[in-house]
Protein backbone atom coordinates (compact mmCIF):
# COMPACT_ATOMS: atom_id res chain seq x y z
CA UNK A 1 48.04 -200.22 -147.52
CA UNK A 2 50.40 -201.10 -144.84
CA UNK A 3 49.70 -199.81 -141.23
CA UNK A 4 51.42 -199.76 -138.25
CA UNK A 5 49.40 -199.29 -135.07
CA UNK A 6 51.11 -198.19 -131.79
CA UNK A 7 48.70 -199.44 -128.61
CA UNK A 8 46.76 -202.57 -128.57
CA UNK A 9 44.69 -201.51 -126.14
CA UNK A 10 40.79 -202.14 -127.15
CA UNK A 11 40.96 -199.35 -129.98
CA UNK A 12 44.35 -200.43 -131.49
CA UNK A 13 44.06 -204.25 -131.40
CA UNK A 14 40.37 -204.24 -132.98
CA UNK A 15 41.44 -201.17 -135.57
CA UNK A 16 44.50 -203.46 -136.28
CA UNK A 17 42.62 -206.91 -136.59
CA UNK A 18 39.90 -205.59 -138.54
CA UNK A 19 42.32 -203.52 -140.93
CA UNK A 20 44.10 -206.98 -141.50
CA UNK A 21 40.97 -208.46 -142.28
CA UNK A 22 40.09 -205.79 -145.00
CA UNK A 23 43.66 -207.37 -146.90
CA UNK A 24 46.09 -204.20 -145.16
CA UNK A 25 49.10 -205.44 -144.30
CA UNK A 26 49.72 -204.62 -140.09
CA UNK A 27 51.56 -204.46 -137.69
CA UNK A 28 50.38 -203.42 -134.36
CA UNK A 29 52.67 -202.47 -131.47
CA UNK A 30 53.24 -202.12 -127.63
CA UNK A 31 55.43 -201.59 -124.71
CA UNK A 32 53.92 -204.54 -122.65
CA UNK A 33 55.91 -207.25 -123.41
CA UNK A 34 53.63 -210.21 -121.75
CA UNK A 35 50.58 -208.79 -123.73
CA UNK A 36 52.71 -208.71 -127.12
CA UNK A 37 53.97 -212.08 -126.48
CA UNK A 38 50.49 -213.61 -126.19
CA UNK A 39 49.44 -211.88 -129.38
CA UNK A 40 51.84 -213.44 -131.22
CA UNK A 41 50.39 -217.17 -130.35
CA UNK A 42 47.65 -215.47 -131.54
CA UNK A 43 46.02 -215.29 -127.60
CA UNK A 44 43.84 -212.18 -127.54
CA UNK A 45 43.69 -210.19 -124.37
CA UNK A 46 40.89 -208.64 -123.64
CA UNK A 47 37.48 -209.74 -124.36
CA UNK A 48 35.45 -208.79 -127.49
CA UNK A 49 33.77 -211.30 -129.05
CA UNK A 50 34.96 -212.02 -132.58
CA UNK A 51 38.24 -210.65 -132.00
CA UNK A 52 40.17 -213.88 -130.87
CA UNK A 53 38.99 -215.30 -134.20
CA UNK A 54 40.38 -212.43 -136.48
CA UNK A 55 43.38 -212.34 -135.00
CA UNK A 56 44.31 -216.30 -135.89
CA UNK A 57 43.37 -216.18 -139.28
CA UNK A 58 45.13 -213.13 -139.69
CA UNK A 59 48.71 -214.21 -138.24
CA UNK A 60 48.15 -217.27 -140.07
CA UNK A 61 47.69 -215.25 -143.53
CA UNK A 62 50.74 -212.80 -142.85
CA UNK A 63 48.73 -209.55 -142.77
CA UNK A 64 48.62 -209.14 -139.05
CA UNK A 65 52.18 -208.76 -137.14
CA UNK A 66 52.66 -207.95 -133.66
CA UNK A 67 56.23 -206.35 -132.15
CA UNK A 68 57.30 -204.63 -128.86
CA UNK A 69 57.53 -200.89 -129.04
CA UNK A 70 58.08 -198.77 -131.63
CA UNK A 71 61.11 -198.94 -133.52
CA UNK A 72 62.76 -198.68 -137.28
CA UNK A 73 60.51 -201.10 -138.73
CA UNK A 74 58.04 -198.34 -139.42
CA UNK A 75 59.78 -196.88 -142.26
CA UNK A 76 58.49 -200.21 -144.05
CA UNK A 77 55.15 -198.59 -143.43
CA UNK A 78 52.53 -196.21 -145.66
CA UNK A 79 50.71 -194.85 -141.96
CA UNK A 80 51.42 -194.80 -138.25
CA UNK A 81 48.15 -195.11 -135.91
CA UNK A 82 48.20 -193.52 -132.35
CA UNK A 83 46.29 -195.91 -130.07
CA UNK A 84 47.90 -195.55 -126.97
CA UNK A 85 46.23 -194.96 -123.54
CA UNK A 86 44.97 -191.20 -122.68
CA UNK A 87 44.33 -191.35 -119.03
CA UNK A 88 42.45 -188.55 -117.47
CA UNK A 89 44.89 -185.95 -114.94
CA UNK A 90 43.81 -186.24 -111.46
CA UNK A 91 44.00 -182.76 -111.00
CA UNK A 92 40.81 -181.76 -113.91
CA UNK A 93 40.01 -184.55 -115.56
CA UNK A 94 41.28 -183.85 -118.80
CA UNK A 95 42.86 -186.99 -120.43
CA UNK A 96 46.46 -187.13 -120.09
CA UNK A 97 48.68 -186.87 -123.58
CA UNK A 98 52.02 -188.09 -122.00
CA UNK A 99 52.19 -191.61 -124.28
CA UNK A 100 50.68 -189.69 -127.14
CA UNK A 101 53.58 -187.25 -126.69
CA UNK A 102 56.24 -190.26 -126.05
CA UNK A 103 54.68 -192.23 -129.18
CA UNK A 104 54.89 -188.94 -131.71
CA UNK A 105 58.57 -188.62 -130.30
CA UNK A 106 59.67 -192.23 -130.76
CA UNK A 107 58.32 -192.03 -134.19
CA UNK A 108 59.95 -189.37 -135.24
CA UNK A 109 63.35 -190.54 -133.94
CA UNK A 110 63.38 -193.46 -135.38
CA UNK A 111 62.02 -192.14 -139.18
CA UNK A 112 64.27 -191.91 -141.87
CA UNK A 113 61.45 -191.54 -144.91
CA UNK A 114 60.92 -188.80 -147.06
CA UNK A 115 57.53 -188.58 -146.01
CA UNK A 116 55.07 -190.33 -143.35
CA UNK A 117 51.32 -190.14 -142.28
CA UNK A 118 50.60 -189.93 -138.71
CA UNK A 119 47.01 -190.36 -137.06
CA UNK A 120 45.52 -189.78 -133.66
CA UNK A 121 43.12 -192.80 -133.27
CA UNK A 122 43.13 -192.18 -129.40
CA UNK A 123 40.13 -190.20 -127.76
CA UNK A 124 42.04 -186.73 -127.10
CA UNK A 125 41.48 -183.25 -126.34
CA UNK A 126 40.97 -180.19 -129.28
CA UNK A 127 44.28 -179.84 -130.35
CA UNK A 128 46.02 -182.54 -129.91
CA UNK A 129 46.98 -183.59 -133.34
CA UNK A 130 48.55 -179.96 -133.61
CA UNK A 131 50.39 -181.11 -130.53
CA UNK A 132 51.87 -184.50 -132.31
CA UNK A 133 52.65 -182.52 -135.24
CA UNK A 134 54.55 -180.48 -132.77
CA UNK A 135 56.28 -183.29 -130.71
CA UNK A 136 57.57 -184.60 -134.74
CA UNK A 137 58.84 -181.59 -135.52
CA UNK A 138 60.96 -181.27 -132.22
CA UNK A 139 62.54 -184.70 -132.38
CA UNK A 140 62.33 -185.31 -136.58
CA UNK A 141 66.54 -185.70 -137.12
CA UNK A 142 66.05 -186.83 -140.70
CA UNK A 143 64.21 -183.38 -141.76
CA UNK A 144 60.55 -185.93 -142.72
CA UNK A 145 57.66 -184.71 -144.24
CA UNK A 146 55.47 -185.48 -141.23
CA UNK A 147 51.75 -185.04 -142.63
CA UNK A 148 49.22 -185.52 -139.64
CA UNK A 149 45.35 -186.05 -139.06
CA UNK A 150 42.74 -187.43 -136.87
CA UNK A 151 40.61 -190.18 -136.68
CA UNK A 152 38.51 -191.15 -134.05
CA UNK A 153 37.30 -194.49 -133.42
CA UNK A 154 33.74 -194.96 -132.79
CA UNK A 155 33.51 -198.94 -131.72
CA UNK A 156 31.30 -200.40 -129.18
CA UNK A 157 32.72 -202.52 -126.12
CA UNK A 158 31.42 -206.12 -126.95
CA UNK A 159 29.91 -205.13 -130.67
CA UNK A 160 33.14 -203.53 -131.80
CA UNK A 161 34.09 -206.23 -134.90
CA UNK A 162 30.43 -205.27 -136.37
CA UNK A 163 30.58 -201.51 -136.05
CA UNK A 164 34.27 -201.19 -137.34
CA UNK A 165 32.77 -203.46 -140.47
CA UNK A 166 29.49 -201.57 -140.25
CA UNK A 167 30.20 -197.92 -138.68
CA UNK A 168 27.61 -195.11 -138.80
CA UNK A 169 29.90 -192.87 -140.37
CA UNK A 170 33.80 -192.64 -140.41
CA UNK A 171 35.34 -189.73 -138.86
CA UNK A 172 38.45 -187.95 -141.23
CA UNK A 173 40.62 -185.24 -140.40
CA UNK A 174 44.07 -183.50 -141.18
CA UNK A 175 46.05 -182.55 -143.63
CA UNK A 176 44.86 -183.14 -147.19
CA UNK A 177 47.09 -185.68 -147.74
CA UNK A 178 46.06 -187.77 -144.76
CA UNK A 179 42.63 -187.35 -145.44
CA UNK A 180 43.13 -188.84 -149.20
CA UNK A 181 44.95 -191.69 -147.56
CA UNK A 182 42.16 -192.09 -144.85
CA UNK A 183 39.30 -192.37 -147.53
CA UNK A 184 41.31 -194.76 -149.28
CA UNK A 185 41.91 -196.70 -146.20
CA UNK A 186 38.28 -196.99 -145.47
CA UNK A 187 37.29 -197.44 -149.00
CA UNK A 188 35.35 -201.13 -148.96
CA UNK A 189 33.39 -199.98 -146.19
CA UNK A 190 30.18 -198.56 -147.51
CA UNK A 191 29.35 -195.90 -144.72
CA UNK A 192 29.26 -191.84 -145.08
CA UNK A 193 32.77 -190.03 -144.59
CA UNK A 194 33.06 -187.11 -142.59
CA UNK A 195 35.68 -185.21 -144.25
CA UNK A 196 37.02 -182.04 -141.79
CA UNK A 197 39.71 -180.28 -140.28
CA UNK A 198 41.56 -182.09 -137.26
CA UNK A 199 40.03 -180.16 -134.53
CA UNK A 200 36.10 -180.94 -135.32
CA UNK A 201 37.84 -184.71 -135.88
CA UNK A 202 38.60 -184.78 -132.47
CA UNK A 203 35.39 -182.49 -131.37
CA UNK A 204 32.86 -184.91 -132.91
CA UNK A 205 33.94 -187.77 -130.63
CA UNK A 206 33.87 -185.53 -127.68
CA UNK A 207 30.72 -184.62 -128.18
CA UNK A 208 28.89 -187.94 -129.33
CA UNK A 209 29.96 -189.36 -126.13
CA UNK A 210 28.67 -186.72 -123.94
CA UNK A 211 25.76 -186.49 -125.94
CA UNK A 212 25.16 -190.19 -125.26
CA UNK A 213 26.10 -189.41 -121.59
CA UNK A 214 23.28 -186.63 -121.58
CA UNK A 215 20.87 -189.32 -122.81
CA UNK A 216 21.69 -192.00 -120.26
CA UNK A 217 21.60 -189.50 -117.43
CA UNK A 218 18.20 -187.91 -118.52
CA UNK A 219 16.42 -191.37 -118.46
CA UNK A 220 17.94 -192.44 -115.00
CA UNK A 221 16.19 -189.10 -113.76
CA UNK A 222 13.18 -189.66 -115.16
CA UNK A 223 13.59 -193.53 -113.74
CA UNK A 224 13.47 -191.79 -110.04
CA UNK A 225 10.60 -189.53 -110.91
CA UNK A 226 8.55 -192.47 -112.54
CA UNK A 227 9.15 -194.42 -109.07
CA UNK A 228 7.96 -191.61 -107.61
CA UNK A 229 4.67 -190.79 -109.41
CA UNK A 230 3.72 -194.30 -110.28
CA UNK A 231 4.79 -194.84 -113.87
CA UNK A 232 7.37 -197.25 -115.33
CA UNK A 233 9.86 -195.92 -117.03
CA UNK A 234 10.01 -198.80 -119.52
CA UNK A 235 6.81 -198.10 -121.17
CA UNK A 236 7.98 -194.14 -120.63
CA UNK A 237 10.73 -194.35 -123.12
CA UNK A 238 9.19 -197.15 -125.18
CA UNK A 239 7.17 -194.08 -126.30
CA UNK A 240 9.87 -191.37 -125.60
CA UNK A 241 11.98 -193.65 -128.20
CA UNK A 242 8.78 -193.64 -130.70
CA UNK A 243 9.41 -190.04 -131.32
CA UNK A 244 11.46 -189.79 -134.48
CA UNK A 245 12.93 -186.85 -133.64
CA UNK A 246 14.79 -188.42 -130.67
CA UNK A 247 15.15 -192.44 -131.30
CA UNK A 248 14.98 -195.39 -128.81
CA UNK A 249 18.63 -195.45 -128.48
CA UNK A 250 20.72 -195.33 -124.96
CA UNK A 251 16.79 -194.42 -123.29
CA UNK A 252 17.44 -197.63 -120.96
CA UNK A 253 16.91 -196.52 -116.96
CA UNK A 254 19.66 -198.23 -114.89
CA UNK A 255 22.55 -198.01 -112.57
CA UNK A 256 24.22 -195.31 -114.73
CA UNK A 257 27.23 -195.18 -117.45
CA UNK A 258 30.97 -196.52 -116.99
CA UNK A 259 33.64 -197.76 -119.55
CA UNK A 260 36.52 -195.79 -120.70
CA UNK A 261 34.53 -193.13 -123.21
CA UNK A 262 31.67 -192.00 -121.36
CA UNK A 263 33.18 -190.53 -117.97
CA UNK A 264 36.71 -190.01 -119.20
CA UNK A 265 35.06 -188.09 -122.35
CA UNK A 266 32.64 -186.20 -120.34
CA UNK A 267 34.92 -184.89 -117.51
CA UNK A 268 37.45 -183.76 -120.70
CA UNK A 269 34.60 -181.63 -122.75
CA UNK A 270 34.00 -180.14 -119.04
CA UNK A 271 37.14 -179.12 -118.67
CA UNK A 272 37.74 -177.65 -122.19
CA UNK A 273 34.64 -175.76 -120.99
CA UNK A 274 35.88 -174.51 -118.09
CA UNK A 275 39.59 -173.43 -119.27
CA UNK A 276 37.51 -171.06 -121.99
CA UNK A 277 35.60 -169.91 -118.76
CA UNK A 278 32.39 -170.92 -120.28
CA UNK A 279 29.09 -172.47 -117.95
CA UNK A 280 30.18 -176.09 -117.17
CA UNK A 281 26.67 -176.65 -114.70
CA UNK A 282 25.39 -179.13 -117.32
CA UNK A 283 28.29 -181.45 -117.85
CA UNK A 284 28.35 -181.48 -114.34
CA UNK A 285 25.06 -181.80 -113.76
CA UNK A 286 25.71 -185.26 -115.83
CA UNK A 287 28.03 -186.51 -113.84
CA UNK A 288 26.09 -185.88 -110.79
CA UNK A 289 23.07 -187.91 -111.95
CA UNK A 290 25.11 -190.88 -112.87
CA UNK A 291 26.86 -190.81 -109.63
CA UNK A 292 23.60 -190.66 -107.84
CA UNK A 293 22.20 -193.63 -109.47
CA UNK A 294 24.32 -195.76 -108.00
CA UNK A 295 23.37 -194.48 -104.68
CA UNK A 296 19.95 -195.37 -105.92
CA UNK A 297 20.59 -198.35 -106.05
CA UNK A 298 22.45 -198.70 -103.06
CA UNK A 299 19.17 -196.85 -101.44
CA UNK A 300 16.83 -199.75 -102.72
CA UNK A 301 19.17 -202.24 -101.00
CA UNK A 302 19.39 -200.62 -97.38
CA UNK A 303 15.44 -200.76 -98.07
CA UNK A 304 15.48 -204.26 -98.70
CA UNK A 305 17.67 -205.32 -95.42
CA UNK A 306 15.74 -203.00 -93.10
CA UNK A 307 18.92 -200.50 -93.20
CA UNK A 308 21.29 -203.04 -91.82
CA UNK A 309 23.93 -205.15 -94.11
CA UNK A 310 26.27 -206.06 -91.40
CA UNK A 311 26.69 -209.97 -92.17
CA UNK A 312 24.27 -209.86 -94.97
CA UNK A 313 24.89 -212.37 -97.83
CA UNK A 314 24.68 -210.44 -100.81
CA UNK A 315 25.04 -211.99 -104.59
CA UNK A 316 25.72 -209.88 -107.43
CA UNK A 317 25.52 -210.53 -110.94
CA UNK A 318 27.55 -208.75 -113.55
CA UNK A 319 30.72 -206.80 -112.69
CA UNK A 320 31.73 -205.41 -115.99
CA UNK A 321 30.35 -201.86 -117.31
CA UNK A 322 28.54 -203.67 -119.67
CA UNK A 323 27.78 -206.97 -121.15
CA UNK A 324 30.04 -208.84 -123.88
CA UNK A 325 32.97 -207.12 -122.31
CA UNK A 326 35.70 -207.64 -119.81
CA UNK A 327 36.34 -204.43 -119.30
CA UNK A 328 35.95 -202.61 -115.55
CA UNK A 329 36.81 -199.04 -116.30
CA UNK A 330 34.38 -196.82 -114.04
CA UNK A 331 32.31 -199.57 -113.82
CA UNK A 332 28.94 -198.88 -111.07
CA UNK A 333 29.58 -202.67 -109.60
CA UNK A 334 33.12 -201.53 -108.25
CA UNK A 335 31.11 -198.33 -106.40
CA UNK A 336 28.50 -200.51 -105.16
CA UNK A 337 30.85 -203.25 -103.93
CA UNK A 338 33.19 -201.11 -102.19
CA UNK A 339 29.73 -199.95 -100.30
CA UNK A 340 28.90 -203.25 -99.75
CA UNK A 341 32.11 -204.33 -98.18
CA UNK A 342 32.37 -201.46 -96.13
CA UNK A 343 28.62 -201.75 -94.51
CA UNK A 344 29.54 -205.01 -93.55
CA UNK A 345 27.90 -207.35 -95.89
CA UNK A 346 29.38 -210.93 -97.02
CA UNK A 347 29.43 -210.08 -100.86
CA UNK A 348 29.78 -213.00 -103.70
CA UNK A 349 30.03 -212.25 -107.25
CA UNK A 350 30.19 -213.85 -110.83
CA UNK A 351 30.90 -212.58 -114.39
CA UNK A 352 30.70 -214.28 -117.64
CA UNK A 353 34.12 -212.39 -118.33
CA UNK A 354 35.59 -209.80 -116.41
CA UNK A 355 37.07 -210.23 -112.56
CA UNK A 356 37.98 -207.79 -109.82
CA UNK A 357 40.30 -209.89 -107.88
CA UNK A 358 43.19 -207.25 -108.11
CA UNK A 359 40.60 -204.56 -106.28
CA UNK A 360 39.32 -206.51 -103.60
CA UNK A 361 41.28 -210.21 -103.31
CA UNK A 362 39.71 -211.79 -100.76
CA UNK A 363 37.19 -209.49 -99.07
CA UNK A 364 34.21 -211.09 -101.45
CA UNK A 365 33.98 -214.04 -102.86
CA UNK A 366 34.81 -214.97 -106.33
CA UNK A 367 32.02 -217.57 -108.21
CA UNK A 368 32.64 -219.45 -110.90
CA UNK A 369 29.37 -219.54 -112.14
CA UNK A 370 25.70 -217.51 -111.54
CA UNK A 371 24.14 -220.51 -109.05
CA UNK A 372 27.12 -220.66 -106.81
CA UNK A 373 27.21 -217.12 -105.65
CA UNK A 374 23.61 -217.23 -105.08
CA UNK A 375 23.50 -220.26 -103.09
CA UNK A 376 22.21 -218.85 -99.22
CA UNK A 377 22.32 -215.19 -100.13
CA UNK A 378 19.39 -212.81 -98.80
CA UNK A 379 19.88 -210.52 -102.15
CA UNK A 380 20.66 -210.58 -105.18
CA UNK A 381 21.69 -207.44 -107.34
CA UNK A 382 21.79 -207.63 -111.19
CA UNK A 383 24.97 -204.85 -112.27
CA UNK A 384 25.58 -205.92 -115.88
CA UNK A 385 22.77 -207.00 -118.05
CA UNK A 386 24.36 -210.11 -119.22
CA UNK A 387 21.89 -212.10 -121.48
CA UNK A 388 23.05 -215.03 -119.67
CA UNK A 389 21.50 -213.38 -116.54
CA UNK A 390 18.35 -212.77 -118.64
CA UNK A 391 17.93 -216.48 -119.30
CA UNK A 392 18.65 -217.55 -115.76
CA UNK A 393 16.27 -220.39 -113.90
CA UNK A 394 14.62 -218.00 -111.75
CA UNK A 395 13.12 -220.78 -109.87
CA UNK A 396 16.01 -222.59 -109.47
CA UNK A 397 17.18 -219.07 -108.11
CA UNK A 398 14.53 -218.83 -105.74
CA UNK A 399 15.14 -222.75 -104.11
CA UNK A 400 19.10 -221.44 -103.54
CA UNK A 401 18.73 -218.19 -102.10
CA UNK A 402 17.74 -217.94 -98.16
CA UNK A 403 15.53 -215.23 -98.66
CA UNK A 404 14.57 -214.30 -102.47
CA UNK A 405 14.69 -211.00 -103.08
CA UNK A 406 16.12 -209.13 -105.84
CA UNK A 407 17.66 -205.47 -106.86
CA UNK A 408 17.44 -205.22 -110.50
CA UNK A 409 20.10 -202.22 -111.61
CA UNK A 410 19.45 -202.86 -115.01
CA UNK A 411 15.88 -203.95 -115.53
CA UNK A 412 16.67 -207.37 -117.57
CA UNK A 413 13.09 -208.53 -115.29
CA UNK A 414 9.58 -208.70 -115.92
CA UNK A 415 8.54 -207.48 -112.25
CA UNK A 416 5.22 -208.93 -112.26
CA UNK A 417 6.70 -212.38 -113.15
CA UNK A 418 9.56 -211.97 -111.07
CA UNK A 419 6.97 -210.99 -108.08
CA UNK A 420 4.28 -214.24 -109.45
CA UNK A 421 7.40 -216.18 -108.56
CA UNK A 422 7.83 -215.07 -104.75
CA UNK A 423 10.31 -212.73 -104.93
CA UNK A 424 10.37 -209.50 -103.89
CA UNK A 425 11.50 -207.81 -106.28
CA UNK A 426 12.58 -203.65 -107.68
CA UNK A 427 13.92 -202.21 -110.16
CA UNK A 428 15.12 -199.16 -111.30
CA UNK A 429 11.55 -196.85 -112.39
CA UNK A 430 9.68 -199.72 -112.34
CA UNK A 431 6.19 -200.43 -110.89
């Protein structure tokens, strides 16, 4: 089939890579020129591994093509994708549908088919693909046959090549006629098809991400109450995550969620909630936990410095939300650093692949690698579990840092190593 993909953000540029792959013929699109530009030289940019690889041998083959916006070119085309950016509104969270609502109208202005498929692929509120099917009609001069549907992506940041190859199940909705063209789409890849209506399309993803949420927040406040009572949450939900009815899955104590999905996702089913005036005290009681971790963690630190950080040389390890990824969205390591900063403390930090330069320039330091932001630091705080962290020298570690103590946010240590070692050492629910 041919495909053209508006938005190569992280959904549009993997869904339009791995499409190519599967023998489609696509072109992916994008109002920022510089990143367009680079994907034509076949530069990838953002982080996922995998990706810059797909994208080469695609460009080279002819099935992948990249342009700048969105223009006549896709009346050469069997399906427009909506991948664009959905920003939540300041004012209640809700993600915000302005490019959706731009993209729908550019596409119908510039359509001159009898007929075209249009799909949301963007995480959006209920509704919106009504709402695209709306903005076509308004601006749709040459009286198309707009047929419209939904379908979610469901990729992983830093596994997201393997789970659009290998998905748990693929998420169709719409109009007949896009749904026919979705299965056929989607027809090498051997995983179960949910076939629906748009609405419980765009419902499902909602509410897999705040179920995930839920999860995440449930073992962070068990972590505290484990610290509390003795136990270690590790071997808790080892054996929580033995229980077939609930699954070892996202049971991992920490310094709470980030990324793009999670909060963005969670504050939108909240406030779909509260427009139908229905009880919104556990979404928000979600959001409150994960917030709180971080001030956990931030807790264990002022414990560690004897409540002072003024001119304290902090390291910290990991800035992304989450290993294999570059990506910073509502990531706990900007919280913590901004705390940090603003207590006074002399903060270095290193990433395998993300940066924060453009948030705090030169107030920290910027390593190159793990060992130089270490070198003379009093603590060191583990934000992303990186399994280059994992595999670290830890007494190599120990000979660098002035005082060796860690704050393990993620729990990549064995405490009683760690502690055999000299260090002192916490996690997060550990004993």
């Amino acid at each position: 089939m041919k495909i053209f993909i508006v938005g190569m953000g992280y959904v549009g540029l993997v869904n339009a890579a791995c499409l190519a792959e599967m023998g489609h013929k696509v072109c992916g699109a994008d109002i920022n020129k510089e990143k367009i530009d680079k994907l034509e030289r076949g530069r990838c940019p953002i982080y996922e591994p995998g990706l810059q690889e797909i994208i080469e041998k695609n460009l080279k083959s002819g099935n992948l093509t990249f342009q700048i916006g969105v223009d006549k070119n896709i009346n050469k085309f069997d399906m427009v994708m909506i991948a664009v950016g959905t920003p939540e509104r300041e004012m209640d969270g809700r993600a915000d549908l302005f490019y959706v609502g731009e993209t729908a109208r550019e596409i119908a202005k510039h359509c001159v088919k009898k007929e075209l498929l249009v799909v949301g692929k963007s995480t959006v509120p209920i509704g919106t693909a009504n709402q695209i099917r709306e903005s076509l009609a308004i601006y749709n001069r040459k009286k198309t046959k707009f047929y419209v549907g939904s379908n979610p992506e469901t990729l992983r940041e830093g596994k997201a090549i393997y789970d659009f190859m290998n998905p748990d199940r693929i998420i169709i909705g719409g109009d007949k006629k896009v749904r026919d063209a979705l299965l056929k789409l989607y027809e090498k890849i051997n995983a179960k098809k949910i076939v629906t209506n748009a609405r419980s399309a765009e419902m499902i993803k909602l509410a897999s991400n705040f179920m995930l949420a839920l999860r995440v927040s449930a073992t962070n406040i068990l972590a505290q109450l484990c610290e509390a009572t003795g136990a270690d949450i590790e071997e808790v939900m080892k054996g929580v995550g033995m229980d077939r009815r609930i699954g070892p899955h996202f049971l991992r104590a920490g310094i709470g969620y980030g990324g793009s999905c999670f909060p963005k996702d969670t504050k939108s089913i909240k406030s779909i909630a509260e427009h139908y005036r229905l009880d919104t005290s556990l979404f928000d009681s979600v959001m409150k936990i994960n917030a709180e971790q971080r001030r956990w963690l931030c807790q264990k630190v002022e414990e560690m410095t004897l409540f002072t950080l003024k001119n304290k040389k902090i390291a910290v390890w990991g800035l992304a939300f989450k290993p294999n990824t570059d990506d910073i969205r509502e990531a706990p390591s900007i919280d913590i650093i901004k705390w940090l900063t603003k207590e006074g403390a002399l903060v270095s930090v290193y990433d395998p692949a993300a940066n924060i330069k453009k948030i705090f320039g030169g107030k920290i330091r910027h390593c190159k690698d793990k060992y130089e932001a270490i070198k003379d630091v009093e603590i060191l705080l583990i934000l992303t579990e990186w399994e280059e962290f994992r595999e670290a020298d830890l007494a190599r570690v120990k000979k660098m840092m002035l005082i060796p103590k860690i704050v393990d946010g993620r729990n990549i240590f064995d405490p009683k190593a760690v502690k055999k070692l000299g260090f002192e050492y916490t996690g997060m629910g550990r004993i």
